[in-house]
PDB file of N, CA and C in Angstrom:
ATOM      1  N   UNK A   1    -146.515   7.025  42.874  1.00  0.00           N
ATOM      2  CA  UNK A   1    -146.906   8.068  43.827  1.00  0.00           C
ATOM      3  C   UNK A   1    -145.682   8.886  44.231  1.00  0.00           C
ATOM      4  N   UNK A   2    -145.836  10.095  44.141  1.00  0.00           N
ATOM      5  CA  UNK A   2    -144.694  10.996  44.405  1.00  0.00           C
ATOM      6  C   UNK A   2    -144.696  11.413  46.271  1.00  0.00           C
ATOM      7  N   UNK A   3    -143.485  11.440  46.569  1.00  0.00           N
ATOM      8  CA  UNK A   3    -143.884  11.862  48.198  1.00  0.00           C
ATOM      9  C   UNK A   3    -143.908  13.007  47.839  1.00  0.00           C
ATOM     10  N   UNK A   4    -144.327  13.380  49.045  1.00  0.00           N
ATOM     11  CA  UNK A   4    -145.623  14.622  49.783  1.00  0.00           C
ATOM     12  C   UNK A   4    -144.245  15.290  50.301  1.00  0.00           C
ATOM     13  N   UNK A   5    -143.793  16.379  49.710  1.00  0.00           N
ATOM     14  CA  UNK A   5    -142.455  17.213  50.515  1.00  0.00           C
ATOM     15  C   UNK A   5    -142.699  18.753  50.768  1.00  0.00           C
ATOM     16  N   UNK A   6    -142.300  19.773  51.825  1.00  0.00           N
ATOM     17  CA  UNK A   6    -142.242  20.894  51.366  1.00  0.00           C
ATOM     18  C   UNK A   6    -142.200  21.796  50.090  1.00  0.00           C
ATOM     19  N   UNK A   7    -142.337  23.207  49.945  1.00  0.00           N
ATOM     20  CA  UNK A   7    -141.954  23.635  48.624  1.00  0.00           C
ATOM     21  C   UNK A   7    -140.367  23.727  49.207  1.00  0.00           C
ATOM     22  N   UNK A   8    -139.733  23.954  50.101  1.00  0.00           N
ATOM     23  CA  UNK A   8    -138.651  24.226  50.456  1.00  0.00           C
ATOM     24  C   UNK A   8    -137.611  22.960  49.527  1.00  0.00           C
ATOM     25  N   UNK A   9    -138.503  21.595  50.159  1.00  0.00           N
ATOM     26  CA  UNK A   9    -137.521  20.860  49.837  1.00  0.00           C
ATOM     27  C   UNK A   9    -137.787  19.995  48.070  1.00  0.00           C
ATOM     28  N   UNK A  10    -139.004  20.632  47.912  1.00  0.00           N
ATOM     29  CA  UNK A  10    -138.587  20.489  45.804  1.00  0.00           C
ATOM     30  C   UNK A  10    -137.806  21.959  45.541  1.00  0.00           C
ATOM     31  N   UNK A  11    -138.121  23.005  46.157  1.00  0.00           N
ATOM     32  CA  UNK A  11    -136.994  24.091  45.317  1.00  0.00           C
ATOM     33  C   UNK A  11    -135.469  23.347  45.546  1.00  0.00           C
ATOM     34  N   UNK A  12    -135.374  22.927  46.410  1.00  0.00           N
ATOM     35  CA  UNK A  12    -134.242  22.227  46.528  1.00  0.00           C
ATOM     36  C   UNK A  12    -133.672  21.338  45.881  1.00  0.00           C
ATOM     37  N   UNK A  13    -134.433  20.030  45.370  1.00  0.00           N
ATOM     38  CA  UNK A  13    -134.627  19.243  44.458  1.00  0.00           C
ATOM     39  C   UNK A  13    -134.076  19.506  43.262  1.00  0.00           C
ATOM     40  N   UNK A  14    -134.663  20.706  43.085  1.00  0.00           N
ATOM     41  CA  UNK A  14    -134.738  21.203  41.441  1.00  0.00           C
ATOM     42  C   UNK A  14    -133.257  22.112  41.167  1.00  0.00           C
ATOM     43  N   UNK A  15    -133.097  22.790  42.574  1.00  0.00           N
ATOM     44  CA  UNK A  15    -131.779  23.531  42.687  1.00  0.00           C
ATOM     45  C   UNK A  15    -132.484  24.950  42.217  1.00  0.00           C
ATOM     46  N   UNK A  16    -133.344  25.255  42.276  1.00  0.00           N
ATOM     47  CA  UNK A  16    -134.019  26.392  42.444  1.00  0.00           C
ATOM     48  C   UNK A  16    -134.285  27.429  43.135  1.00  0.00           C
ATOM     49  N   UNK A  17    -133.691  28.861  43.023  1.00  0.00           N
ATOM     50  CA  UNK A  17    -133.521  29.916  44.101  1.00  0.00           C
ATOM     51  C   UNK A  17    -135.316  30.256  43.954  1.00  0.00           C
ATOM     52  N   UNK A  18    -135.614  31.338  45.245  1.00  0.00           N
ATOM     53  CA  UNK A  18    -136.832  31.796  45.522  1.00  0.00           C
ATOM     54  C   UNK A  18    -137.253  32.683  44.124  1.00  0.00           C
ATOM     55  N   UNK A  19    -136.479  33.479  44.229  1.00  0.00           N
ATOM     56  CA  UNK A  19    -136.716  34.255  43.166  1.00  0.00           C
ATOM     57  C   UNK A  19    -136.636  33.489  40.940  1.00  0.00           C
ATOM     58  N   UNK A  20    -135.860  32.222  41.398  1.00  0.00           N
ATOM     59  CA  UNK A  20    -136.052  31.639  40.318  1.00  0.00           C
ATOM     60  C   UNK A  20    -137.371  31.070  40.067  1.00  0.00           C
ATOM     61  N   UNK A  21    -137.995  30.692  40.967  1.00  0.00           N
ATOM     62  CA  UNK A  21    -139.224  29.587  41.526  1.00  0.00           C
ATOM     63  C   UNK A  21    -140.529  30.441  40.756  1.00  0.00           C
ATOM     64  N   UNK A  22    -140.487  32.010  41.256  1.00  0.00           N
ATOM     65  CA  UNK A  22    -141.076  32.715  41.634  1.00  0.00           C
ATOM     66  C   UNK A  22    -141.297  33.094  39.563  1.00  0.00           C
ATOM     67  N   UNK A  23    -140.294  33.609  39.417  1.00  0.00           N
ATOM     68  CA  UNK A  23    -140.283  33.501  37.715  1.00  0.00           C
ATOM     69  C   UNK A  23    -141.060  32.521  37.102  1.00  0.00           C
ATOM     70  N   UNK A  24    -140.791  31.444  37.244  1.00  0.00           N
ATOM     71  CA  UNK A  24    -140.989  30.221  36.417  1.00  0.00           C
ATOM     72  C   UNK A  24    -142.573  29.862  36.558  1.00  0.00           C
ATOM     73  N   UNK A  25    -143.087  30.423  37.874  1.00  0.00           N
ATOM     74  CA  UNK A  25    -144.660  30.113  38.252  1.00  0.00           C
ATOM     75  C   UNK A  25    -145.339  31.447  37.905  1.00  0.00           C
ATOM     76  N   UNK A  26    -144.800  32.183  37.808  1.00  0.00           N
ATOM     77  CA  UNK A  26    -145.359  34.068  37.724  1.00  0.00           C
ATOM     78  C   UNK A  26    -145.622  34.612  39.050  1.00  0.00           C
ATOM     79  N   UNK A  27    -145.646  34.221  40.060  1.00  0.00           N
ATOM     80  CA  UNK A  27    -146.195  35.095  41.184  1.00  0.00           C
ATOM     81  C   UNK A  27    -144.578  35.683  41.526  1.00  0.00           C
ATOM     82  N   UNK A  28    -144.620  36.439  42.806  1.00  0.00           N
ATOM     83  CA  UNK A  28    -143.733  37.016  43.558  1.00  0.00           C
ATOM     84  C   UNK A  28    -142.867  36.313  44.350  1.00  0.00           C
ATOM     85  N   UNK A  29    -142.154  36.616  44.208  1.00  0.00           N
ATOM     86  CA  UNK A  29    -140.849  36.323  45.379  1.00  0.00           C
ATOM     87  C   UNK A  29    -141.333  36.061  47.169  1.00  0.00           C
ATOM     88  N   UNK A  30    -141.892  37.497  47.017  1.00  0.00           N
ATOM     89  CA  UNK A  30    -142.544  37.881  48.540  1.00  0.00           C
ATOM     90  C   UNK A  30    -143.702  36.288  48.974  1.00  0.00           C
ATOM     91  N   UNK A  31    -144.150  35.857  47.500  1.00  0.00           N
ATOM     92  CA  UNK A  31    -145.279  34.600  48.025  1.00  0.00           C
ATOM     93  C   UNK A  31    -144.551  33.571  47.768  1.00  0.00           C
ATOM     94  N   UNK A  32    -143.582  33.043  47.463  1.00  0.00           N
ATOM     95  CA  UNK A  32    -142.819  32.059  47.284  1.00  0.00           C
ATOM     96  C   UNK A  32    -142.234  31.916  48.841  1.00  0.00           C
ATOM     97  N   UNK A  33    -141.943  32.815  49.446  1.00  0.00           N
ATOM     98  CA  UNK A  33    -140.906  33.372  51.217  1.00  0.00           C
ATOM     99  C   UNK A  33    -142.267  33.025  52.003  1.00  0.00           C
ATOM    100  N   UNK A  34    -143.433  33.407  51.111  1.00  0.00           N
ATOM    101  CA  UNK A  34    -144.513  33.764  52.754  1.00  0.00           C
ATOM    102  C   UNK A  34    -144.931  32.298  52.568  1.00  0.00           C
ATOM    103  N   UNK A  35    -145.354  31.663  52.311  1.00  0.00           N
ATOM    104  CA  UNK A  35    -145.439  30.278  51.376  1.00  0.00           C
ATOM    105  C   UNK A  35    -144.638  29.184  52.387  1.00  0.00           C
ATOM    106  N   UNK A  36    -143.285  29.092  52.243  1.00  0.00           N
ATOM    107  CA  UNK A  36    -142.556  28.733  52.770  1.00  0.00           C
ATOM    108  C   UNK A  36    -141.970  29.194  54.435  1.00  0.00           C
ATOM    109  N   UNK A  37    -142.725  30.006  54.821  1.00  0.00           N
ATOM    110  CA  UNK A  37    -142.308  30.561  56.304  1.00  0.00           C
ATOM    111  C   UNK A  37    -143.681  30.486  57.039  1.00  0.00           C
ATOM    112  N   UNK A  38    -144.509  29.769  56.142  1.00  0.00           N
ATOM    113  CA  UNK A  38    -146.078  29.644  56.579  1.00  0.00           C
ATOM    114  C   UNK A  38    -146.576  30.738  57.312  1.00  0.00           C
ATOM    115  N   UNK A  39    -146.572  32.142  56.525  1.00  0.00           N
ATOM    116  CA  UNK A  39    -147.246  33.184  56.966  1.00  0.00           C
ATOM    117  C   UNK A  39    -148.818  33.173  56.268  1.00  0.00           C
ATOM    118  N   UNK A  40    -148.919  32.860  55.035  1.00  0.00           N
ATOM    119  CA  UNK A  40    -149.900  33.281  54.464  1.00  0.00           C
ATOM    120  C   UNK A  40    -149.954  31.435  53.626  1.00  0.00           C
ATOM    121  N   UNK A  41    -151.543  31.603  53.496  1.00  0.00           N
ATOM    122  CA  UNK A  41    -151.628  29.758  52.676  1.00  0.00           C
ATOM    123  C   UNK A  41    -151.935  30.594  51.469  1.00  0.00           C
ATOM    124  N   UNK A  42    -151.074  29.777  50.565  1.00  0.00           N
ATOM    125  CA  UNK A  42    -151.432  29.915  49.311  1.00  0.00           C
ATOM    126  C   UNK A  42    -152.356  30.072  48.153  1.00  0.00           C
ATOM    127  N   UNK A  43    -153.120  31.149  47.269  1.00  0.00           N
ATOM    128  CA  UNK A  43    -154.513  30.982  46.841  1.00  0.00           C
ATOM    129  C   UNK A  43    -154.193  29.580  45.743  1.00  0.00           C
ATOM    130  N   UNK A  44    -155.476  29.109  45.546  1.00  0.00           N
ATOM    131  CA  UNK A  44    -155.283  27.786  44.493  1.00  0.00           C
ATOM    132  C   UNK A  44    -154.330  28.000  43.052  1.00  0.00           C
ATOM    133  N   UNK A  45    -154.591  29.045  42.868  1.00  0.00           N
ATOM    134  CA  UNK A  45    -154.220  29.343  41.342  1.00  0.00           C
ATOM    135  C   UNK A  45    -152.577  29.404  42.120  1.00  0.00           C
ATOM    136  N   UNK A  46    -151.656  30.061  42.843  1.00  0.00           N
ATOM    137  CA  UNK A  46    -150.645  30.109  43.128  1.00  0.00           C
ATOM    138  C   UNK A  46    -150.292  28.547  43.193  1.00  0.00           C
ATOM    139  N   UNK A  47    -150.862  27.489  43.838  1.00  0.00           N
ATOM    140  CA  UNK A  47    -150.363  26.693  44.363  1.00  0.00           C
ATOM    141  C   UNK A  47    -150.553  25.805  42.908  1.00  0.00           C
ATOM    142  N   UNK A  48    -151.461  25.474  42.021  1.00  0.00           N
ATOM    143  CA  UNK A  48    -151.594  25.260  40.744  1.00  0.00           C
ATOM    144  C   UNK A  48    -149.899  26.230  40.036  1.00  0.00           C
ATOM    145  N   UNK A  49    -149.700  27.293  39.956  1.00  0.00           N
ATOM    146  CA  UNK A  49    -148.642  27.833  39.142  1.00  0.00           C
ATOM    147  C   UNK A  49    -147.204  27.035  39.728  1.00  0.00           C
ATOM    148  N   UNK A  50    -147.340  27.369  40.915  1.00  0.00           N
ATOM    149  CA  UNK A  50    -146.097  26.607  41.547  1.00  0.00           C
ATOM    150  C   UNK A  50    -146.246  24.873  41.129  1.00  0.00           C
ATOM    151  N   UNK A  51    -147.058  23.897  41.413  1.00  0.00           N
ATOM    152  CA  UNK A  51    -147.139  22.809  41.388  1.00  0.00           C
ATOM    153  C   UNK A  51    -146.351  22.583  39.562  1.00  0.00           C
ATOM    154  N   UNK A  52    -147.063  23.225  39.042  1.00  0.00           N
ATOM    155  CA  UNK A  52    -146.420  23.374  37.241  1.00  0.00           C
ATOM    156  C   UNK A  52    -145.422  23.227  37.212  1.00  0.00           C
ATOM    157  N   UNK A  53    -144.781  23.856  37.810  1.00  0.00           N
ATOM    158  CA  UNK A  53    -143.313  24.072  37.579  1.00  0.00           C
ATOM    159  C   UNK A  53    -142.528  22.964  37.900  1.00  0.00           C
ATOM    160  N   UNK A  54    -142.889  21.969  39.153  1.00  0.00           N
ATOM    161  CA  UNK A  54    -141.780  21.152  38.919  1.00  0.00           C
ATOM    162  C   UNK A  54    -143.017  19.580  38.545  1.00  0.00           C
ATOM    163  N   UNK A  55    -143.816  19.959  37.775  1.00  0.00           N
ATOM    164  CA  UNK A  55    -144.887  18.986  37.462  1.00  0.00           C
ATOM    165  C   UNK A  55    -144.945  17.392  38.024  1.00  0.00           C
ATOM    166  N   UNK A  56    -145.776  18.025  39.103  1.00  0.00           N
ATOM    167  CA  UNK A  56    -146.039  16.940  40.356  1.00  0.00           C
ATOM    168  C   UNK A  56    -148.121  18.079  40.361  1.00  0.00           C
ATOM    169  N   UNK A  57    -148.318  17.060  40.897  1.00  0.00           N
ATOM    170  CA  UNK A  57    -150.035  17.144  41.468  1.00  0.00           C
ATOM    171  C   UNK A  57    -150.155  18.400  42.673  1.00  0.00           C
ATOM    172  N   UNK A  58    -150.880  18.826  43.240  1.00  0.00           N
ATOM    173  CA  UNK A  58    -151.064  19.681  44.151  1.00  0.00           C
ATOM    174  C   UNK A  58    -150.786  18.939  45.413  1.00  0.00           C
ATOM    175  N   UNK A  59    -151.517  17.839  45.398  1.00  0.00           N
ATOM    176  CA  UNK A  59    -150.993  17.043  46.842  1.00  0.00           C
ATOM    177  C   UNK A  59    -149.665  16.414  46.733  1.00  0.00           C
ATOM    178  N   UNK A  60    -148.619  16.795  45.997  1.00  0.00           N
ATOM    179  CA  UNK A  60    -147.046  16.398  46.118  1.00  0.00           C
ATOM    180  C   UNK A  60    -146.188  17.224  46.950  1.00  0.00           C
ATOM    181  N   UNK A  61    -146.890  18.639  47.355  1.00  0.00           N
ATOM    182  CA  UNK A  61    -146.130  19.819  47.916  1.00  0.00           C
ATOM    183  C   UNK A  61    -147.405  19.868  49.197  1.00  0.00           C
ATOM    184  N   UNK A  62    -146.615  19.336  50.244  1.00  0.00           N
ATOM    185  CA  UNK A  62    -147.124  19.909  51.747  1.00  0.00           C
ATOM    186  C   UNK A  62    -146.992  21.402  51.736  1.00  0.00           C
ATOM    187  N   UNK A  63    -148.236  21.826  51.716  1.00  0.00           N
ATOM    188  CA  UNK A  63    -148.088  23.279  51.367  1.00  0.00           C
ATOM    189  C   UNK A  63    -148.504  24.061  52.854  1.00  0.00           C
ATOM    190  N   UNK A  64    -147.943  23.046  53.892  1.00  0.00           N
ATOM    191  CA  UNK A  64    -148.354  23.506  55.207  1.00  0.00           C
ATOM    192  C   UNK A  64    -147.382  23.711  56.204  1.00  0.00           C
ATOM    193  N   UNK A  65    -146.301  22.886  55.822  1.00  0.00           N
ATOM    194  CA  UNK A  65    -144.911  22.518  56.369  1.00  0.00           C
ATOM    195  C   UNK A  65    -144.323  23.485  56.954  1.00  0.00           C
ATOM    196  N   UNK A  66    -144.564  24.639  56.218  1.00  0.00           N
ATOM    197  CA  UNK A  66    -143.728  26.247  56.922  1.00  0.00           C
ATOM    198  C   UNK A  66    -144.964  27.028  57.773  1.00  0.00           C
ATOM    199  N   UNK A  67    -145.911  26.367  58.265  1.00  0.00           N
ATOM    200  CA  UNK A  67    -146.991  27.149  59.078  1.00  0.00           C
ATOM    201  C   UNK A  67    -146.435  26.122  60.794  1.00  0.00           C
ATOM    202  N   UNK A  68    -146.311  24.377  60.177  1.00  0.00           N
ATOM    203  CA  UNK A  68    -146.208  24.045  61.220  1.00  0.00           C
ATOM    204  C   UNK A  68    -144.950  24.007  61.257  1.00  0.00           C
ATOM    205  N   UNK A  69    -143.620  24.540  60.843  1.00  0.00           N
ATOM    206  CA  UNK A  69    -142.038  24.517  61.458  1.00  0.00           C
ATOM    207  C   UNK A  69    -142.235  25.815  62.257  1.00  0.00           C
ATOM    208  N   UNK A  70    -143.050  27.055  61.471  1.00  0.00           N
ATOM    209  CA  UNK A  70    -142.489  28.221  62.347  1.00  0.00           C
ATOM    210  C   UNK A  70    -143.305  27.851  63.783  1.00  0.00           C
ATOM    211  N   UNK A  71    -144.307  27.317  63.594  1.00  0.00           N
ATOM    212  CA  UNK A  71    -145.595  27.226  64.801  1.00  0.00           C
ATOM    213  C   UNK A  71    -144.469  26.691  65.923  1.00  0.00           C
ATOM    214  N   UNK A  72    -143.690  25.463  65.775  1.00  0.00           N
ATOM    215  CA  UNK A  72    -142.998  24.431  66.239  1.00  0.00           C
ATOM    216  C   UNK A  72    -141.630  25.631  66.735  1.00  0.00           C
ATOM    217  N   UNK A  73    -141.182  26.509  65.876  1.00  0.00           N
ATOM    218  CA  UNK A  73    -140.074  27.219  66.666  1.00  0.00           C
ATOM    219  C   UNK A  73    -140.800  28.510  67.312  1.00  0.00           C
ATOM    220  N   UNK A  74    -141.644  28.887  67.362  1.00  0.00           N
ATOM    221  CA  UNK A  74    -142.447  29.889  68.136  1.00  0.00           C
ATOM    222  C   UNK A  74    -142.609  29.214  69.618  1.00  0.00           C
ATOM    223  N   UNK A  75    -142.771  27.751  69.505  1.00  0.00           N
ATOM    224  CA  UNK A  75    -143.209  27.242  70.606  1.00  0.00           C
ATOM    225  C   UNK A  75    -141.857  27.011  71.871  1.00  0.00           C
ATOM    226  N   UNK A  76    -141.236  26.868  70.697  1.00  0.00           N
ATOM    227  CA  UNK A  76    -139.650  26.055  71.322  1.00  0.00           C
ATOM    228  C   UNK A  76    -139.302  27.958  71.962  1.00  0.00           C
ATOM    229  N   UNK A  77    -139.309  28.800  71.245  1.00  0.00           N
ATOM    230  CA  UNK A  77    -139.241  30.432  71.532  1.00  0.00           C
ATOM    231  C   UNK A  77    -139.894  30.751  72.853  1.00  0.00           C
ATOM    232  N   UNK A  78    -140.701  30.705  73.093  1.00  0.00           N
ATOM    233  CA  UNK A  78    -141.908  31.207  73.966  1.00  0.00           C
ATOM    234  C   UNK A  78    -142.315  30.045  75.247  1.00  0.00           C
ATOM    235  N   UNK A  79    -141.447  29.082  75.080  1.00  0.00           N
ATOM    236  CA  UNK A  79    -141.748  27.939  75.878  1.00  0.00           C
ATOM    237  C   UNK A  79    -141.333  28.479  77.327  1.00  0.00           C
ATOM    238  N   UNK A  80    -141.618  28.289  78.779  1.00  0.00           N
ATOM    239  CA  UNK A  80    -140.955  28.769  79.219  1.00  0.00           C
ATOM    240  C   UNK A  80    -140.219  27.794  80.093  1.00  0.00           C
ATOM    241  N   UNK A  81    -138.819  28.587  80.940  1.00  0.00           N
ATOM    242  CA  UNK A  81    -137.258  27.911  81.287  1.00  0.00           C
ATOM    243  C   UNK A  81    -138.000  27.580  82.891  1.00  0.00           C
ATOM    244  N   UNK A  82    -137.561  26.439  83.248  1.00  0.00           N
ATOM    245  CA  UNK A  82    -137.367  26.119  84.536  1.00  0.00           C
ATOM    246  C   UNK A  82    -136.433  26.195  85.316  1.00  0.00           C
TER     247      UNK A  82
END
């Protein structure tokens, strides 16, 4: 069983820039960033192209991780000071 990691932290793994990632799966750069900054969830076929690349299963890449870090520093942002 492979752990369950960010895409952040297999591009990392692999030693893989955004824009390398982004090549190797065919989509964009721009969805590799939004992906990872959890702006936008990934359509299946993206997350299938990406998963290819460093050939692991779909459930090996928490493909949620950058929805709940930014959520988590929005909060820490907006929290308010006593």
């Amino acid at each position: 069983m492979t752990d369950k990691r960010s895409l952040w932290e297999w591009r990392a793994t692999r030693r893989l820039s955004r824009r390398a990632l982004a090549l190797l799966a065919e989509v964009s750069e721009g969805t590799v960033e939004s992906i990872e900054n959890g702006r936008h969830p990934p359509s299946l076929k993206t997350m299938r192209r990406i998963a290819d690349v460093f050939d692991v299963g779909l459930d090996a890449i928490d493909w949620e991780a950058g929805k709940r870090e930014r959520e988590e520093r929005d909060a820490k942002t907006l929290a308010p000071v006593a």
